[in-house]
C-alpha atoms as a PDB file:
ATOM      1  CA  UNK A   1       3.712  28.521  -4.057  1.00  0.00           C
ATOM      2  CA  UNK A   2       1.086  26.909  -5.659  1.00  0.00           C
ATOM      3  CA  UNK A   3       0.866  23.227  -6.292  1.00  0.00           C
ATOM      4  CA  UNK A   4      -2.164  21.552  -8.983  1.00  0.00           C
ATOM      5  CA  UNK A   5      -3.783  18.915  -7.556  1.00  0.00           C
ATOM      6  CA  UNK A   6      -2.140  17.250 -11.477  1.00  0.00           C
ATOM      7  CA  UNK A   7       1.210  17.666  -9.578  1.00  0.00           C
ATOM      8  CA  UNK A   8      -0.114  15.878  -6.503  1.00  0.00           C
ATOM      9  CA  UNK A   9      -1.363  12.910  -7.884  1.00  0.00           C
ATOM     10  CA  UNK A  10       1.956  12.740 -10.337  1.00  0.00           C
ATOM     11  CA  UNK A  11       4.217  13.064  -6.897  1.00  0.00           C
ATOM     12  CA  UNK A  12       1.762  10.375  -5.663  1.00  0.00           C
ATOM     13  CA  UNK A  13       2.049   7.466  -8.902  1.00  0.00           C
ATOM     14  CA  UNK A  14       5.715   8.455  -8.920  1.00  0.00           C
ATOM     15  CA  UNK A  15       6.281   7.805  -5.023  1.00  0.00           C
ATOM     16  CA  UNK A  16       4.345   4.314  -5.468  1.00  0.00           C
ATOM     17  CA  UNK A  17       5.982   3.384  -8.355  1.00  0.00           C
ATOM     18  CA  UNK A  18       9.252   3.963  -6.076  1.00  0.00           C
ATOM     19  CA  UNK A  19       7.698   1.734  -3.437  1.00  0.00           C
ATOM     20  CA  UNK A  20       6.914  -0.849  -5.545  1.00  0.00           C
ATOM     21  CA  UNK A  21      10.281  -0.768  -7.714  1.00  0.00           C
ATOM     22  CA  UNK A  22      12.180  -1.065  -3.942  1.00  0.00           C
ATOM     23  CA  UNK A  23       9.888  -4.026  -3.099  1.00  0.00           C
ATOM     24  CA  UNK A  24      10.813  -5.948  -6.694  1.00  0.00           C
ATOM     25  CA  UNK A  25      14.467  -5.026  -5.730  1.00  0.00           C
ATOM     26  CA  UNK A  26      14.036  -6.351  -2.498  1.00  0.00           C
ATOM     27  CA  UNK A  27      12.732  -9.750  -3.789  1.00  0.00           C
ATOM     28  CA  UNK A  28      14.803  -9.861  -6.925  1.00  0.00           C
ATOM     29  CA  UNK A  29      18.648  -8.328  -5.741  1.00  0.00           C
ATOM     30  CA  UNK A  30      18.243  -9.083  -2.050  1.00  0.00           C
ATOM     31  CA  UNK A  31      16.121 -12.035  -2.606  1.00  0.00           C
ATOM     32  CA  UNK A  32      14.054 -11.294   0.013  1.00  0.00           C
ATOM     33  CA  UNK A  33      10.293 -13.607  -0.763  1.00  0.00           C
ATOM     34  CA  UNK A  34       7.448 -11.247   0.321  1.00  0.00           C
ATOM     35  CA  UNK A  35       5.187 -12.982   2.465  1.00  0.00           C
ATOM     36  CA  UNK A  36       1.415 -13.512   1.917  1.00  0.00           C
ATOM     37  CA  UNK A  37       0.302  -9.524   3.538  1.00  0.00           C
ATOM     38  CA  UNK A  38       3.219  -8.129   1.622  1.00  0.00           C
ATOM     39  CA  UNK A  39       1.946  -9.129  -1.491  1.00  0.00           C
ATOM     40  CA  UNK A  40      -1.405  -8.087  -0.697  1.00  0.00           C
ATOM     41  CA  UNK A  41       0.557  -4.166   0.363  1.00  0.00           C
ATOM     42  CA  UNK A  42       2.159  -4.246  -2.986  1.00  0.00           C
ATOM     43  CA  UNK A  43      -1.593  -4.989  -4.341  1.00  0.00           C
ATOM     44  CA  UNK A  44      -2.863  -1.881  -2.709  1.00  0.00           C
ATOM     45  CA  UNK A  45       0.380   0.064  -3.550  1.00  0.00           C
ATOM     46  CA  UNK A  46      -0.753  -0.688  -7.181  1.00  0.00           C
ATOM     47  CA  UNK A  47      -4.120   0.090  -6.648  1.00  0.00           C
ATOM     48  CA  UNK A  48      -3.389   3.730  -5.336  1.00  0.00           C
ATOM     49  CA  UNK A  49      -0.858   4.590  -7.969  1.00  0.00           C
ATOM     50  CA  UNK A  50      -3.146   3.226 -10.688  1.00  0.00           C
ATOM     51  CA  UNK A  51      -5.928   5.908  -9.218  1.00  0.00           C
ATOM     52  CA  UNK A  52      -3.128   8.310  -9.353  1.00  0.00           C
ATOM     53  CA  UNK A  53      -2.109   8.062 -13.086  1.00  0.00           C
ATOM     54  CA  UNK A  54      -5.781   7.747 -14.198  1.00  0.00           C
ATOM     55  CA  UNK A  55      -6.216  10.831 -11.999  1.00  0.00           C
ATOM     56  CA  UNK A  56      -3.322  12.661 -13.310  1.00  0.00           C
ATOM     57  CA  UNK A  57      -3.869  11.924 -17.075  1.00  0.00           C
ATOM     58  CA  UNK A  58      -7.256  12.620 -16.565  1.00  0.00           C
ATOM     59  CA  UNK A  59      -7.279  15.943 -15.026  1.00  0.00           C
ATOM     60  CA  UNK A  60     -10.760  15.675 -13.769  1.00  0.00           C
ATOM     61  CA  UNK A  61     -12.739  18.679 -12.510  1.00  0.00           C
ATOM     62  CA  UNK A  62     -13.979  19.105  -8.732  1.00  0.00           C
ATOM     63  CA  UNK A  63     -16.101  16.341  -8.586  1.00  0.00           C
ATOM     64  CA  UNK A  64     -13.433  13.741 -10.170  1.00  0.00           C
ATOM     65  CA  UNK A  65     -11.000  14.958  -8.280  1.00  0.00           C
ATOM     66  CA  UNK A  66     -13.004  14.088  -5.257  1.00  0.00           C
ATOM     67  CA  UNK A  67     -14.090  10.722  -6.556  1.00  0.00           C
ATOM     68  CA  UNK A  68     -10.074   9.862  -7.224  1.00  0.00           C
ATOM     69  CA  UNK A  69      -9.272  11.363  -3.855  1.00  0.00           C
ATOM     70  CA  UNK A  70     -11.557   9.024  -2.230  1.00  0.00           C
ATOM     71  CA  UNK A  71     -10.175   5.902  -4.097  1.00  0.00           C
ATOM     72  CA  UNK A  72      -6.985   6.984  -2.851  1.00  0.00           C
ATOM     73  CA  UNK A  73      -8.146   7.534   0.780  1.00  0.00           C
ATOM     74  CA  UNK A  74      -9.802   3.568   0.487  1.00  0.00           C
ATOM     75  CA  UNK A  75      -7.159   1.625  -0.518  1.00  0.00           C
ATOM     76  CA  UNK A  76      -4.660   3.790   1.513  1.00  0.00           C
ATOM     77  CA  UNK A  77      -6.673   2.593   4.668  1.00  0.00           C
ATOM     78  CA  UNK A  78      -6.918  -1.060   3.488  1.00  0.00           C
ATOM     79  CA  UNK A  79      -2.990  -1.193   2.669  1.00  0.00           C
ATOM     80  CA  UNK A  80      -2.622   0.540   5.945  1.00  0.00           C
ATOM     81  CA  UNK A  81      -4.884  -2.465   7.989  1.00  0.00           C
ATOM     82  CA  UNK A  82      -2.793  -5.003   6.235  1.00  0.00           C
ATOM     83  CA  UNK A  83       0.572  -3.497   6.749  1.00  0.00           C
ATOM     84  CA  UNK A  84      -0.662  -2.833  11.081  1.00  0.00           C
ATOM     85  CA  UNK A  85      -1.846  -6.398  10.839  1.00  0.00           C
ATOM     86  CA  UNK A  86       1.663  -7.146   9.964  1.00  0.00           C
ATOM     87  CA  UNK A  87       3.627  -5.346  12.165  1.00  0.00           C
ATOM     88  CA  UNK A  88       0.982  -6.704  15.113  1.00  0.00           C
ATOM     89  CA  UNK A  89       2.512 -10.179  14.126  1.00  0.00           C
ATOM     90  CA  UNK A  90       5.779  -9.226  14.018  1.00  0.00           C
ATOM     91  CA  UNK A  91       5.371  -7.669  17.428  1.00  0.00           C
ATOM     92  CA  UNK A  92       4.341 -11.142  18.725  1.00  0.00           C
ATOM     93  CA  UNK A  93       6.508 -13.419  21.401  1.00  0.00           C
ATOM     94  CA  UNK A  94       8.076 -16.298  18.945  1.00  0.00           C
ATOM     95  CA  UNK A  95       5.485 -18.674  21.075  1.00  0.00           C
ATOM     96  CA  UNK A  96       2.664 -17.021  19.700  1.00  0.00           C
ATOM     97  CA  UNK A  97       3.502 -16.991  16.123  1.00  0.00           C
ATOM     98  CA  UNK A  98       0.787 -18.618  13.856  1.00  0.00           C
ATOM     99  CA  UNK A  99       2.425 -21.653  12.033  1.00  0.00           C
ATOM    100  CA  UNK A 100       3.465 -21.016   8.777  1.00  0.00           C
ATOM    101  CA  UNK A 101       0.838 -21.561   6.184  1.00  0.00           C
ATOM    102  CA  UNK A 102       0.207 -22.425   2.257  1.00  0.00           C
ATOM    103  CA  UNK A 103       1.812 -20.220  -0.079  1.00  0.00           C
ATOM    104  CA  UNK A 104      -0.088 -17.575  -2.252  1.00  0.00           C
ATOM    105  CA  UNK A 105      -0.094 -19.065  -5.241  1.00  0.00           C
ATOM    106  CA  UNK A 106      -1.399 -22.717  -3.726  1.00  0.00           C
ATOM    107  CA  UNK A 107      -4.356 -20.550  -1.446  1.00  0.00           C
ATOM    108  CA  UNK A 108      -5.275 -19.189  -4.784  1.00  0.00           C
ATOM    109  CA  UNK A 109      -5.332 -22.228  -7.311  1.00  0.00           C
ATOM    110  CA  UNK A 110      -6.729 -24.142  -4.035  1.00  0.00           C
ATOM    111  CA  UNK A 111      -9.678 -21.964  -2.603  1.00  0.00           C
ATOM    112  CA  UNK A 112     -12.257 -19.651  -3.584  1.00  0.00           C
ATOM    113  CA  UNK A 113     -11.225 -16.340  -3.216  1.00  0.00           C
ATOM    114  CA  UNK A 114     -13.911 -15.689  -0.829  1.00  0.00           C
ATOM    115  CA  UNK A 115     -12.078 -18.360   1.195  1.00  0.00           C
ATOM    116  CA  UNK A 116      -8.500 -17.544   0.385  1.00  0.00           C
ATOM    117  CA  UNK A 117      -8.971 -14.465   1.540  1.00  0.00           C
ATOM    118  CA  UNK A 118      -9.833 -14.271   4.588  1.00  0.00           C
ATOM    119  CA  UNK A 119      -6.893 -17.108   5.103  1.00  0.00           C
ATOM    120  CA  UNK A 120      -4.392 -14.269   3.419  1.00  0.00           C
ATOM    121  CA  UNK A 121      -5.627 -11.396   5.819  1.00  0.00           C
ATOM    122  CA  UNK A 122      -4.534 -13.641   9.257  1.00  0.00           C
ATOM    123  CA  UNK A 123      -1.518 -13.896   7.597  1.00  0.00           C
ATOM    124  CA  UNK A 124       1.289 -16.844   8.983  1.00  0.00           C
ATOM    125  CA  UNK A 125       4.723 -17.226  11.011  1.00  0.00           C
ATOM    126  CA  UNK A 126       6.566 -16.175   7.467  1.00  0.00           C
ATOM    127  CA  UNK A 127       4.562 -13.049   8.127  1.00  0.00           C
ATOM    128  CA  UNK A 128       6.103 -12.805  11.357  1.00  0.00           C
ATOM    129  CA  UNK A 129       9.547 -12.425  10.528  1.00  0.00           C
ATOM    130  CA  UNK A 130      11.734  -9.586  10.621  1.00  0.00           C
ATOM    131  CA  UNK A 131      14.483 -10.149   7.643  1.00  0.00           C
ATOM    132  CA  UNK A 132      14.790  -6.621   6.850  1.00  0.00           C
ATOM    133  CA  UNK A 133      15.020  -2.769   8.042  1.00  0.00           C
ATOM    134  CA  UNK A 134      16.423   0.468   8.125  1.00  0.00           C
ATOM    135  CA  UNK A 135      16.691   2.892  10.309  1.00  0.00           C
ATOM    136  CA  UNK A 136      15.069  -0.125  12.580  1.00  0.00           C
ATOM    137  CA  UNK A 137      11.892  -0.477  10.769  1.00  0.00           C
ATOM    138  CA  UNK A 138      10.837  -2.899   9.545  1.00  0.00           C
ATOM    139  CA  UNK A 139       9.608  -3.215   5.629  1.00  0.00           C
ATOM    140  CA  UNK A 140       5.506  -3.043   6.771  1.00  0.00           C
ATOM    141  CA  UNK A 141       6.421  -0.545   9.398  1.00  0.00           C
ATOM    142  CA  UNK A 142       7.930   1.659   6.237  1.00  0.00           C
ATOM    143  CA  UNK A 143       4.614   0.658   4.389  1.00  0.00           C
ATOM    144  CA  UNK A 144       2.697   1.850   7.125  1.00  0.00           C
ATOM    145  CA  UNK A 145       4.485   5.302   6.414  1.00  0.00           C
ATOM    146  CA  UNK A 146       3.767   5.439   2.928  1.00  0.00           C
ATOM    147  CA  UNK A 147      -0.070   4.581   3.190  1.00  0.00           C
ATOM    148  CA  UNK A 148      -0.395   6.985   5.575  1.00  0.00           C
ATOM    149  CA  UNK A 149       1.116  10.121   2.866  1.00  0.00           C
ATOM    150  CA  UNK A 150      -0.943   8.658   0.440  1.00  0.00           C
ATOM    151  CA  UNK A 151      -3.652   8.821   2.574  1.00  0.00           C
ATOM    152  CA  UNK A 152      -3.478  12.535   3.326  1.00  0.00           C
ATOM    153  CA  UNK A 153      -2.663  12.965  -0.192  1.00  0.00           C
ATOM    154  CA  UNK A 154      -6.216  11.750  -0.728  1.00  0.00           C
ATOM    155  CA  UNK A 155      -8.015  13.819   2.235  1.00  0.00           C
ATOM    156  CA  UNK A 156      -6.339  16.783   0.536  1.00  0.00           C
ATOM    157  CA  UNK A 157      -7.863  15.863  -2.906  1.00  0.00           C
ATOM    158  CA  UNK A 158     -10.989  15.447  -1.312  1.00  0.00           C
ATOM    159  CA  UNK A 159     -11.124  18.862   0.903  1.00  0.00           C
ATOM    160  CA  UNK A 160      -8.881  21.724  -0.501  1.00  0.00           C
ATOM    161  CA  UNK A 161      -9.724  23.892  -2.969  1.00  0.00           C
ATOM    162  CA  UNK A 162      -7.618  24.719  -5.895  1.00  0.00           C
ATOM    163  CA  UNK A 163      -6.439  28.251  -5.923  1.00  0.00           C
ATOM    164  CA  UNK A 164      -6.304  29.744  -9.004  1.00  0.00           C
ATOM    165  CA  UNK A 165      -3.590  32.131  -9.956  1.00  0.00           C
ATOM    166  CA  UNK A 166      -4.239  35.965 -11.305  1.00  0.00           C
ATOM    167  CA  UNK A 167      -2.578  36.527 -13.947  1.00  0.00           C
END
């Protein structure tokens, strides 16, 4: 069976539109507020599926193809640093939980964003808790997951060849 790398990058913006439609549900039904490194996940959620619909309406040859795989492969790996720095404070004894913080929208009106974010990326104790999972893991432990396919969904952009059927 054959798959177009069209199909891959539709299973891709269809799988992070998922994500991101369980995260709204999560804040919205549940009424769960995503802390300060969630929101920036869902920001690089966005950013991959984005790639993924240009890449998919766009049909690009080898070279864009490449170019979108690469874009996917980026912002895979910086949603995947966020979502481990995450986990890393969620893993910490309560002790050594960074006090809680200013909120997103207060860093952002308040700072420059070359100083906001670097304040966003240490993340604080409402980063720390744990008020969700399944299966038990936690919500960046499942992002984790996801940026990693989307990852490899990238690599393969960027290094297999397209087979072409005879017909």
């Amino acid at each position: 069976m054959i798959i177009s790398f069209r199909t891959l990058f539709l299973a891709v913006l269809v799988c992070c539109l998922g994500v991101l439609g369980f995260g709204l549900y999560l804040q919205h039904i549940v009424h769960l507020e995503p802390c300060p490194l969630c929101i920036l996940q869902r920001m690089a959620f966005l950013a991959i599926g984005m790639t993924a619909m240009l890449a998919f309406l766009h049909n690009p040859g080898v070279v864009g193809r490449m170019a979108y795989g690469l874009l996917m492969v980026l912002f895979s790996l910086a949603g995947a640093g966020v979502a481990g720095r995450n986990l890393w404070l969620q893993s910490l004894p309560p002790d050594q939980v960074p006090e809680c913080g200013p909120g997103l929208e207060y860093m952002l009106e308040a700072f420059p964003l070359y100083k906001a974010l670097p304040m966003l990326l240490k993340g604080s104790g409402e980063c720390a808790k744990v008020e969700w999972t399944m299966f038990g893991l936690s919500i960046p432990a499942w992002a984790l997951g996801w940026f990693g396919v989307f990852f490899l969904a990238g690599i393969a952009a960027l290094v297999l060849r397209e087979r072409v059927k005879d017909r």
